[in-house]
N, C-alpha and C. Protein backbone atom coordinates (compact mmCIF):
# COMPACT_ATOMS: atom_id res chain seq x y z
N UNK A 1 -7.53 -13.75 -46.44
CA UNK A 1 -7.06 -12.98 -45.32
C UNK A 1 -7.49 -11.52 -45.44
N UNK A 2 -6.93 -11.09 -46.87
CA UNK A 2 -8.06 -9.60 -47.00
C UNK A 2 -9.57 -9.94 -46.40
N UNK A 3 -9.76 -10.28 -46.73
CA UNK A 3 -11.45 -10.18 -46.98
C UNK A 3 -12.18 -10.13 -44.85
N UNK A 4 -11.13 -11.34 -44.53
CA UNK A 4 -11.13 -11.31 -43.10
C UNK A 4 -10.72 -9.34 -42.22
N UNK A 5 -9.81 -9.10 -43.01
CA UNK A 5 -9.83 -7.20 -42.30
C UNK A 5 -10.44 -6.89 -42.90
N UNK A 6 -11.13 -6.79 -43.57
CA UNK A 6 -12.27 -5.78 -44.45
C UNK A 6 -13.30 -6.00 -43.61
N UNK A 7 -13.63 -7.63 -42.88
CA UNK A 7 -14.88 -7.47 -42.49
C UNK A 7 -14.58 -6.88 -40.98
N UNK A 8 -13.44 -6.89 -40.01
CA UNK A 8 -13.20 -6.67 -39.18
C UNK A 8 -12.71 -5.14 -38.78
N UNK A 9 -12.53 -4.76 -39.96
CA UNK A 9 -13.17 -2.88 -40.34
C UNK A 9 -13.46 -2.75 -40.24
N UNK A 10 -14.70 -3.58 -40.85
CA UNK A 10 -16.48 -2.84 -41.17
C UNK A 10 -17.36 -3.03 -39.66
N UNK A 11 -16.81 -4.19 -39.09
CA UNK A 11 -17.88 -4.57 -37.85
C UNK A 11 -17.29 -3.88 -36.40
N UNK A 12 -15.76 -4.10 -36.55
CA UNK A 12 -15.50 -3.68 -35.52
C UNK A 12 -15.84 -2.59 -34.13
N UNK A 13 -15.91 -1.16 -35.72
CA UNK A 13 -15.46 0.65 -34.56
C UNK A 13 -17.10 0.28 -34.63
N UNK A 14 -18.09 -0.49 -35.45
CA UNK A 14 -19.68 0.25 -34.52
C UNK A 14 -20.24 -1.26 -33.34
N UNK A 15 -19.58 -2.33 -33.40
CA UNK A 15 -19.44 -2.72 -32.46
C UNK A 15 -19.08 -2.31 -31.04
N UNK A 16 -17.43 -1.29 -31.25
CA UNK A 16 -17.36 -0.93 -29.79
C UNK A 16 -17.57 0.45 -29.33
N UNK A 17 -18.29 1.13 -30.66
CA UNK A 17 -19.07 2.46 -29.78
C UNK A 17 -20.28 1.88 -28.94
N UNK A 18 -21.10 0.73 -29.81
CA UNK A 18 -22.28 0.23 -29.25
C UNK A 18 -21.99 0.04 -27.54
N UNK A 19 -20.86 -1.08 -27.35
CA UNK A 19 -20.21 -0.99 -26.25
C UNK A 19 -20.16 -0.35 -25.28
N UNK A 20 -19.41 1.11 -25.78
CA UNK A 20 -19.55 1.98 -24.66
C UNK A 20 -20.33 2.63 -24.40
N UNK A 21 -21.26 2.82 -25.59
CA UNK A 21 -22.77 3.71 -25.17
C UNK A 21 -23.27 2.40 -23.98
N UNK A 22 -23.30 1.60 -24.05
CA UNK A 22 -23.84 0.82 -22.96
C UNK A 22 -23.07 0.44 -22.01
N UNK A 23 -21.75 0.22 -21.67
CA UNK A 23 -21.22 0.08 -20.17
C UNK A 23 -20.77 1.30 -19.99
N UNK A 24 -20.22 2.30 -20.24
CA UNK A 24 -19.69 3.75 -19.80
C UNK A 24 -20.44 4.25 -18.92
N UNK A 25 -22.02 4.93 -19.49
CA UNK A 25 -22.72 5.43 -18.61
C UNK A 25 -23.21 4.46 -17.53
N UNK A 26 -23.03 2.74 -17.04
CA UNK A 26 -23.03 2.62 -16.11
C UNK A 26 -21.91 2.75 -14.84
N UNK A 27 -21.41 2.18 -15.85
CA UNK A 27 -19.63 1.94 -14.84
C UNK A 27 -19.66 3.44 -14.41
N UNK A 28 -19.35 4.70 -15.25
CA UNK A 28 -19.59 6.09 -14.05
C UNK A 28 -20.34 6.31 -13.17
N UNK A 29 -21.82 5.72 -13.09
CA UNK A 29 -22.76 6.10 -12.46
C UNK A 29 -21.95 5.07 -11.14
N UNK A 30 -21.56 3.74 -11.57
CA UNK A 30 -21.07 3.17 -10.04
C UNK A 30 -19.79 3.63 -9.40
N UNK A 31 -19.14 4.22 -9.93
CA UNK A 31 -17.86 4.87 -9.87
C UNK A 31 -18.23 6.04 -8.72
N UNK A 32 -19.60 7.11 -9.61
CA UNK A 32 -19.40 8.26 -8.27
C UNK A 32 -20.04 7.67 -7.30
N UNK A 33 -21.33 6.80 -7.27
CA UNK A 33 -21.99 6.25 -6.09
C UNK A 33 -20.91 5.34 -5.22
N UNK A 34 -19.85 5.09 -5.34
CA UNK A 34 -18.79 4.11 -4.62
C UNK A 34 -17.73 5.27 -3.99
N UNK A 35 -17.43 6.38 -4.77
CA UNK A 35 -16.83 7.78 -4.41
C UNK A 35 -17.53 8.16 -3.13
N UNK A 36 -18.96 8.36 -3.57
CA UNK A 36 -20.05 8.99 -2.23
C UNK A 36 -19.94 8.10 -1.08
N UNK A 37 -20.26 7.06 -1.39
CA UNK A 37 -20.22 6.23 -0.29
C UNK A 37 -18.68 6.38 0.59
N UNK A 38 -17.95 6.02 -0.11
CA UNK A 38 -16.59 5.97 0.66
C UNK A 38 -16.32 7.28 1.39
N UNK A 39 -16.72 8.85 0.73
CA UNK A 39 -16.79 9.92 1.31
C UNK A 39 -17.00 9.80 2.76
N UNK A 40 -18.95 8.98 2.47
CA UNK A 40 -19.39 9.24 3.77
C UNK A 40 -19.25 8.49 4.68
N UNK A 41 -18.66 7.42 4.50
CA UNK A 41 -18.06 6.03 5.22
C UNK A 41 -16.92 5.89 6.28
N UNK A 42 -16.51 7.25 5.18
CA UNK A 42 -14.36 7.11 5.43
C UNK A 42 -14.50 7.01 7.10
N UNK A 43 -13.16 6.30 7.53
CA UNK A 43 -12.64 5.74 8.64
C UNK A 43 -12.20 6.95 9.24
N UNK A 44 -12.74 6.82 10.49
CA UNK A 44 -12.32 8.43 11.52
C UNK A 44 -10.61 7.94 11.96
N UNK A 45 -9.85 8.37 11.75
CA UNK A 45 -8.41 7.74 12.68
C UNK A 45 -8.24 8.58 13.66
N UNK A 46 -8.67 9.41 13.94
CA UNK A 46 -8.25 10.41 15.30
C UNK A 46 -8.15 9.15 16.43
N UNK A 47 -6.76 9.21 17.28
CA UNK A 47 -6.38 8.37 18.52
C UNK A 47 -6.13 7.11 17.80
N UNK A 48 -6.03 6.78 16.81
CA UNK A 48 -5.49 4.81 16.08
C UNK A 48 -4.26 5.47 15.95
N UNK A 49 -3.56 4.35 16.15
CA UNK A 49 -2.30 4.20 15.70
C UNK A 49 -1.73 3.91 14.70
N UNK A 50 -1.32 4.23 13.96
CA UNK A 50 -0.32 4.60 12.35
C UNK A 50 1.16 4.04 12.47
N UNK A 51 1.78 3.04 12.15
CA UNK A 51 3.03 3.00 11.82
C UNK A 51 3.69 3.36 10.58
N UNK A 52 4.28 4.36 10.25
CA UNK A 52 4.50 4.56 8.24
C UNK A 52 5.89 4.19 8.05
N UNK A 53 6.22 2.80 7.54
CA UNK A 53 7.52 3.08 7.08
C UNK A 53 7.42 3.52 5.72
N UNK A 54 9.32 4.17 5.97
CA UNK A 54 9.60 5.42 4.96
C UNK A 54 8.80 7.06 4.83
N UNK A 55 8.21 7.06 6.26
CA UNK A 55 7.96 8.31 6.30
C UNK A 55 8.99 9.49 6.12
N UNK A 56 10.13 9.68 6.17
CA UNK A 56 10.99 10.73 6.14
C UNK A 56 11.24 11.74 5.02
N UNK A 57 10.43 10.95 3.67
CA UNK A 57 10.13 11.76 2.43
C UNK A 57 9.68 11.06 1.57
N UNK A 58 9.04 11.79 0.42
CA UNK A 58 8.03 11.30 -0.41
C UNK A 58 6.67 11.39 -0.22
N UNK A 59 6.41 10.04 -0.55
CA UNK A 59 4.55 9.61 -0.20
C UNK A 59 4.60 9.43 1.21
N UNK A 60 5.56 8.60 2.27
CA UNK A 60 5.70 8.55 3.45
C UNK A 60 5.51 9.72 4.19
N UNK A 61 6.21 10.81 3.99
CA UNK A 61 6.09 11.86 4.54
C UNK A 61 4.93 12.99 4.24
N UNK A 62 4.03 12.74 3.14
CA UNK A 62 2.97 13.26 3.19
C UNK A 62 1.72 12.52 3.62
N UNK A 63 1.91 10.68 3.39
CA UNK A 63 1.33 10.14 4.75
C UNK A 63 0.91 10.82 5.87
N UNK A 64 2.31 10.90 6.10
CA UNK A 64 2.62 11.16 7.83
C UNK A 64 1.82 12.60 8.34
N UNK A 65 1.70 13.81 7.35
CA UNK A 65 1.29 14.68 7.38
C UNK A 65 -0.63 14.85 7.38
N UNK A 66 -0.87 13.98 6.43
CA UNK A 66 -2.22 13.84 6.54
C UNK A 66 -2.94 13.01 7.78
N UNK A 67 -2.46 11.68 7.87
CA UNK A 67 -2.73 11.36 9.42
C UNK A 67 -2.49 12.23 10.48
N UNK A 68 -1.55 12.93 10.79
CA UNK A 68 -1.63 13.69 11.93
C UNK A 68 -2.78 14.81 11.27
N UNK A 69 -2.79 15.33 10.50
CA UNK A 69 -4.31 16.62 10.12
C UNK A 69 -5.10 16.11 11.21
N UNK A 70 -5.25 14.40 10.30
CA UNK A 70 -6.78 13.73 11.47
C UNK A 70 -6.78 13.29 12.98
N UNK A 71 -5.51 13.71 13.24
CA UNK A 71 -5.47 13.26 14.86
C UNK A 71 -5.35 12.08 15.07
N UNK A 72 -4.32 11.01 14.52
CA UNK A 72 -3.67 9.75 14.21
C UNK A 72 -2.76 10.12 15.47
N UNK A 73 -2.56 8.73 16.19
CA UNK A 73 -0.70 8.62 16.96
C UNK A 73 -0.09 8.11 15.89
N UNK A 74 0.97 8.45 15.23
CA UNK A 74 2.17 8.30 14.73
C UNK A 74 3.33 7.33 15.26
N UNK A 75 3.56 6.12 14.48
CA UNK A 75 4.93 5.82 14.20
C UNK A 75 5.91 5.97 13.83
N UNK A 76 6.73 6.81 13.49
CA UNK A 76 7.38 7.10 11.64
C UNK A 76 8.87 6.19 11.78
N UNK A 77 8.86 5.69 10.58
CA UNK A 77 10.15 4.49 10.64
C UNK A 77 10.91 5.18 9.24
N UNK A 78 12.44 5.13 9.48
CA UNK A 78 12.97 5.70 7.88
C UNK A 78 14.31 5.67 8.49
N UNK A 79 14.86 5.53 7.52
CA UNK A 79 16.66 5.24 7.78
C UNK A 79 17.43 6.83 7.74
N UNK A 80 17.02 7.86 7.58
CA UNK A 80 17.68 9.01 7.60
C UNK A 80 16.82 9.59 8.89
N UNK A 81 17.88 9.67 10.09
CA UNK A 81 17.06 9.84 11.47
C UNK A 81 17.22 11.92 11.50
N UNK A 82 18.00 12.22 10.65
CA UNK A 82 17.41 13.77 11.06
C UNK A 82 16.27 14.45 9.81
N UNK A 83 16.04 13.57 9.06
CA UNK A 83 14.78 13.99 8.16
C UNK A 83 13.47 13.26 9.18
N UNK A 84 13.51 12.23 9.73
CA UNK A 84 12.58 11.59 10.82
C UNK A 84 12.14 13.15 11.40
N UNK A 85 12.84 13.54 12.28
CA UNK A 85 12.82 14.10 13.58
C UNK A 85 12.34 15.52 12.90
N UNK A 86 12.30 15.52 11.73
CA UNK A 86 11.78 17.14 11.04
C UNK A 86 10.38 17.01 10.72
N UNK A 87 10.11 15.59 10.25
CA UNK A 87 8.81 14.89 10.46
C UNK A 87 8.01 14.73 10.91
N UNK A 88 8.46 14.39 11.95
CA UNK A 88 8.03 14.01 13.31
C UNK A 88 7.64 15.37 14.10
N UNK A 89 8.42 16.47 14.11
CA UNK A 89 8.20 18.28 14.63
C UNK A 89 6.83 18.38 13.89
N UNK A 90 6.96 18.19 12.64
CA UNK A 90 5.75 18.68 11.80
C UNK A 90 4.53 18.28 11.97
N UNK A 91 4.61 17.10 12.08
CA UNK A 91 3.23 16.02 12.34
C UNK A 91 2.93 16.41 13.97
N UNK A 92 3.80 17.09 15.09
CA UNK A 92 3.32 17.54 15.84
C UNK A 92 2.53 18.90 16.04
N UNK A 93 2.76 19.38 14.86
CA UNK A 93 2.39 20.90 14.39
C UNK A 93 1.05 21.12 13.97
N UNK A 94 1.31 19.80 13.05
CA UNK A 94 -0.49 19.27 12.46
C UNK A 94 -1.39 19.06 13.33
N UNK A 95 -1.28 18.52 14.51
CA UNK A 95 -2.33 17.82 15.62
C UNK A 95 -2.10 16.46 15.69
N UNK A 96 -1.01 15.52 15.04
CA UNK A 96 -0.96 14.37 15.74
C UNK A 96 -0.91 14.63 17.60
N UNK A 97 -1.41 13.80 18.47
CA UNK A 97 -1.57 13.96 19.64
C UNK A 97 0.49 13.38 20.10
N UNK A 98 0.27 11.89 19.56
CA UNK A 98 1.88 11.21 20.17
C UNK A 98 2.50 11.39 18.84
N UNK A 99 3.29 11.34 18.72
CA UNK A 99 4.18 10.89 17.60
C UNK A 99 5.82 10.29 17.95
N UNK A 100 6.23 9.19 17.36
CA UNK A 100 7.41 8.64 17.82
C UNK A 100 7.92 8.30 16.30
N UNK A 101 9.80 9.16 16.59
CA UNK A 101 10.68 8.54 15.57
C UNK A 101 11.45 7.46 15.99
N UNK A 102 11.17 6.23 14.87
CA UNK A 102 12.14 4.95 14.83
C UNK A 102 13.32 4.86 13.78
N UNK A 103 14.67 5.05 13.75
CA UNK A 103 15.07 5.07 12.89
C UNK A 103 15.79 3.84 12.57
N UNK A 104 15.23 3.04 11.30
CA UNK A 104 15.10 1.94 10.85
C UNK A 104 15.43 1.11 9.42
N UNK A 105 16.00 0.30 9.24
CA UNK A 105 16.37 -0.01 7.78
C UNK A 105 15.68 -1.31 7.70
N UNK A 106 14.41 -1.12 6.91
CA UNK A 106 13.05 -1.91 6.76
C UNK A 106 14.18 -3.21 5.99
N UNK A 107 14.74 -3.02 5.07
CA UNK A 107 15.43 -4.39 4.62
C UNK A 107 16.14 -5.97 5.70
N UNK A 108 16.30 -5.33 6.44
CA UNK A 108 16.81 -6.03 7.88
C UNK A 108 15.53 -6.53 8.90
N UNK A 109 15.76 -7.82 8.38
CA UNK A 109 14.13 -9.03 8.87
C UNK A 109 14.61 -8.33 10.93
N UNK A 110 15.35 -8.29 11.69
CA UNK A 110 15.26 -8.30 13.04
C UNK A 110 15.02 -6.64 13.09
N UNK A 111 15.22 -5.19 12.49
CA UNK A 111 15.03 -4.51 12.73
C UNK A 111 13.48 -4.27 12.48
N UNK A 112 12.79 -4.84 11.57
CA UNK A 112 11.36 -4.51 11.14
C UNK A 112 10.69 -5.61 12.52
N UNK A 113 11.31 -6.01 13.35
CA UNK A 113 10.54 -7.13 14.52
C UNK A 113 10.55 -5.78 15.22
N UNK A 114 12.07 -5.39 15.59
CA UNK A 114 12.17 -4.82 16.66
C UNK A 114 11.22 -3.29 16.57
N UNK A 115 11.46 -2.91 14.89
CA UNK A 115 10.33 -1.02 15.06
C UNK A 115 8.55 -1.83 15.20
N UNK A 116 8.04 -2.87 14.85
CA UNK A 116 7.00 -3.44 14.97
C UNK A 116 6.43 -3.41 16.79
N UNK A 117 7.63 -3.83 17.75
CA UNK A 117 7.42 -4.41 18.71
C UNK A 117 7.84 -2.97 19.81
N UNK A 118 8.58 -2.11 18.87
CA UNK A 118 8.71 -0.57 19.77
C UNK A 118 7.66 0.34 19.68
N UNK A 119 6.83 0.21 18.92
CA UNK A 119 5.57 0.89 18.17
C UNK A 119 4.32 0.02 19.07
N UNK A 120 4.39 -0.91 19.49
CA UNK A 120 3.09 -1.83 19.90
C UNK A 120 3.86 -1.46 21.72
N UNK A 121 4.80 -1.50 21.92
CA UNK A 121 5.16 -1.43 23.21
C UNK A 121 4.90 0.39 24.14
N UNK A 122 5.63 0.95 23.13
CA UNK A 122 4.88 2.69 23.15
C UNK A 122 3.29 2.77 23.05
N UNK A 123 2.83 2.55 22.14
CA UNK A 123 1.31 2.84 22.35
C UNK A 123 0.33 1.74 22.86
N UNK A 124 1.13 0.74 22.92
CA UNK A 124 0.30 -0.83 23.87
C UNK A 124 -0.89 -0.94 22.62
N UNK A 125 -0.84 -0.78 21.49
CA UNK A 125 -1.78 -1.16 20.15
C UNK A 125 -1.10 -0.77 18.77
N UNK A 126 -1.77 -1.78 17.42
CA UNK A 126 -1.33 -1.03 16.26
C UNK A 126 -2.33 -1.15 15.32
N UNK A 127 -3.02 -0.14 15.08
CA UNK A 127 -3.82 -0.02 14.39
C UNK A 127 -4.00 -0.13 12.73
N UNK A 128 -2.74 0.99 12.15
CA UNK A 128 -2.80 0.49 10.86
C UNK A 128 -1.11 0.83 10.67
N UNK A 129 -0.88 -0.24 9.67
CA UNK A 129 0.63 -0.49 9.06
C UNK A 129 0.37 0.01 7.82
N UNK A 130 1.74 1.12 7.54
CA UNK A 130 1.48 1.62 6.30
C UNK A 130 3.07 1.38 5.94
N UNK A 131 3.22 0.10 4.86
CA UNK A 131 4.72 0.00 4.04
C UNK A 131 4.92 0.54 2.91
N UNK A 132 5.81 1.51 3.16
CA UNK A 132 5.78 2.56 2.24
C UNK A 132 7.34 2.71 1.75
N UNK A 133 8.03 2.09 2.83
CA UNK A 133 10.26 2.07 2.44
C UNK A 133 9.88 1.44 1.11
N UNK A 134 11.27 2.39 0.27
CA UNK A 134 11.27 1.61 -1.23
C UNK A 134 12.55 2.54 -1.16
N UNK A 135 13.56 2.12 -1.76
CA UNK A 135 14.74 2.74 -2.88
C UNK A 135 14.46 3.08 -3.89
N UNK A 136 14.93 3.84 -5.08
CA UNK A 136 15.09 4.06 -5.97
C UNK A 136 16.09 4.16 -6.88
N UNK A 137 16.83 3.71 -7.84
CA UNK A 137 17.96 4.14 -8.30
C UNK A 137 17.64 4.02 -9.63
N UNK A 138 17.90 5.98 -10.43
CA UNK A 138 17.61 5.97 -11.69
C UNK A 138 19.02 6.05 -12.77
N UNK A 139 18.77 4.68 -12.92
CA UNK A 139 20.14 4.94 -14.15
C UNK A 139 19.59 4.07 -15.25
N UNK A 140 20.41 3.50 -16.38
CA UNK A 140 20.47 2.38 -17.08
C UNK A 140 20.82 0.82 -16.91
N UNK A 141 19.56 0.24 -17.48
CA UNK A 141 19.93 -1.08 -15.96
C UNK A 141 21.34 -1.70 -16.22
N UNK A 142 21.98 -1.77 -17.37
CA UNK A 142 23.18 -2.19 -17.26
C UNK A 142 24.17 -1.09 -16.52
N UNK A 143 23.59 -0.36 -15.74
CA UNK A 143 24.76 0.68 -15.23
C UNK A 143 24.65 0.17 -13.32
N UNK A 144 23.43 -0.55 -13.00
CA UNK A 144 23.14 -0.76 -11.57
C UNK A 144 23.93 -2.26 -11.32
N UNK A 145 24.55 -1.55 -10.26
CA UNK A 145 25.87 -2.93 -9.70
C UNK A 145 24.53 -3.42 -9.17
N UNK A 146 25.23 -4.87 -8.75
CA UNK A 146 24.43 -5.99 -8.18
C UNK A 146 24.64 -5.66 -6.51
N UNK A 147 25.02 -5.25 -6.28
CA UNK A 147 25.51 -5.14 -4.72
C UNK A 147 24.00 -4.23 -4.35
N UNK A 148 23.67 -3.35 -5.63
CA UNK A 148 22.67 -2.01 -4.85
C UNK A 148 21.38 -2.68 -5.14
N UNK A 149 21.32 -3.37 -6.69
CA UNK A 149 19.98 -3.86 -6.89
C UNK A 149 19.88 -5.04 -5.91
N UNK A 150 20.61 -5.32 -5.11
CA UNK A 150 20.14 -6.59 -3.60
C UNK A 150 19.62 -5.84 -2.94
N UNK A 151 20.27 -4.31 -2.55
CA UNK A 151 19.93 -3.33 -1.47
C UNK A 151 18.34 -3.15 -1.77
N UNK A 152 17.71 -2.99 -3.32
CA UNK A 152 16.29 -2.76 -3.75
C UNK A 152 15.74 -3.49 -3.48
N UNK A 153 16.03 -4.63 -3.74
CA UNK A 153 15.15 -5.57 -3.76
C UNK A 153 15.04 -6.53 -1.89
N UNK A 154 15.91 -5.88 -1.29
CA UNK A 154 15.82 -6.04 0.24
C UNK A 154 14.60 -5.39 0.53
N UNK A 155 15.12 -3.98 0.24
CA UNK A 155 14.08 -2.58 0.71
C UNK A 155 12.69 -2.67 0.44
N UNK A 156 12.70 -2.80 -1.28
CA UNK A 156 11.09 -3.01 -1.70
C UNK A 156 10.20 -3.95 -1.59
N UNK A 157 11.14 -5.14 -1.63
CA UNK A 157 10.13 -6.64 -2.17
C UNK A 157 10.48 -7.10 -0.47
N UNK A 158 11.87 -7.05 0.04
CA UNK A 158 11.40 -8.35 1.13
C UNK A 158 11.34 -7.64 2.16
N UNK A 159 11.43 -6.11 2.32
CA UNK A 159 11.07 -5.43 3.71
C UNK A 159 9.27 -5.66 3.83
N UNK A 160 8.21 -5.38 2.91
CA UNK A 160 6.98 -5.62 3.01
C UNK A 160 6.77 -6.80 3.84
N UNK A 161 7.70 -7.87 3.01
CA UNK A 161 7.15 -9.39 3.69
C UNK A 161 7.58 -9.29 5.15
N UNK A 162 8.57 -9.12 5.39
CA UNK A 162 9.69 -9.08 6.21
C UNK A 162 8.19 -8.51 7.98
């Protein structure tokens, strides 16, 4: 068994410098050429339609901010309706052209029909769905009642499907 790590010492570290002297400098070279490309590729959204749930803060709400930069119509869906509507001012500030607040609790299978079908009925199209609602609760997991980790696992895992 010695003799087995001695040799797996000896062969190993110039085995996997060899390695990376040979895939590193390719894998970067495809890395920035896939960067460039996508640069010059990227998708114009000015006038598509955007639905973001959980826009009202976080990643949602800086979503929401960068689509309107590009001149996106706006959905914004989020269960706290006066952080929406501060959102929603802003993203009109940016240059979104429409913007509409839904205020919505993505965990609830008939409310994610109904902001789906108020969003397609307002702009008569939906271009891109961005699911972004998630909870959070930071404690110790033996400290999270079961009542809230249902509420998570509504919000995160079955609002997406939903």
């Amino acid at each position: 068994m010695d003799s087995i790590h001695k040799l797996i010492n000896f062969l190993l570290p110039p085995i996997t410098i060899l390695l990376l002297l040979f895939f590193l400098p390719s894998y970067l070279i495809f890395k920035t050429l896939s960067y460039i490309i996508r640069a010059v590729r990227s998708e114009n959204v000015a006038g598509k339609v955007v639905l973001i749930t959980g826009a009202s803060s976080g990643i949602g709400e800086h979503l929401a901010y960068e689509y309107a930069r590009r001149g996106a119509r706006l959905g914004l869906v989020a269960r706290r309706e006066y952080r929406l509507c501060a959102v929603t001012d802003k993203c009109r500030q940016l240059g979104s052209p429409d913007v509409i607040a839904i205020p919505t609790d993505v965990s609830n299978q008939e409310d994610c029909k109904r902001f789906v079908g108020k969003a397609v009925n307002y702009f008569g199209q939906l271009d891109h769905l961005v699911n972004n609602a998630a909870i959070i609760k930071l404690s110790m997991f033996q400290d999270i009642y079961h009542k809230f980790l249902n509420s998570i696992q509504l919000c995160s895992i079955l609002g997406d499907v939903d």
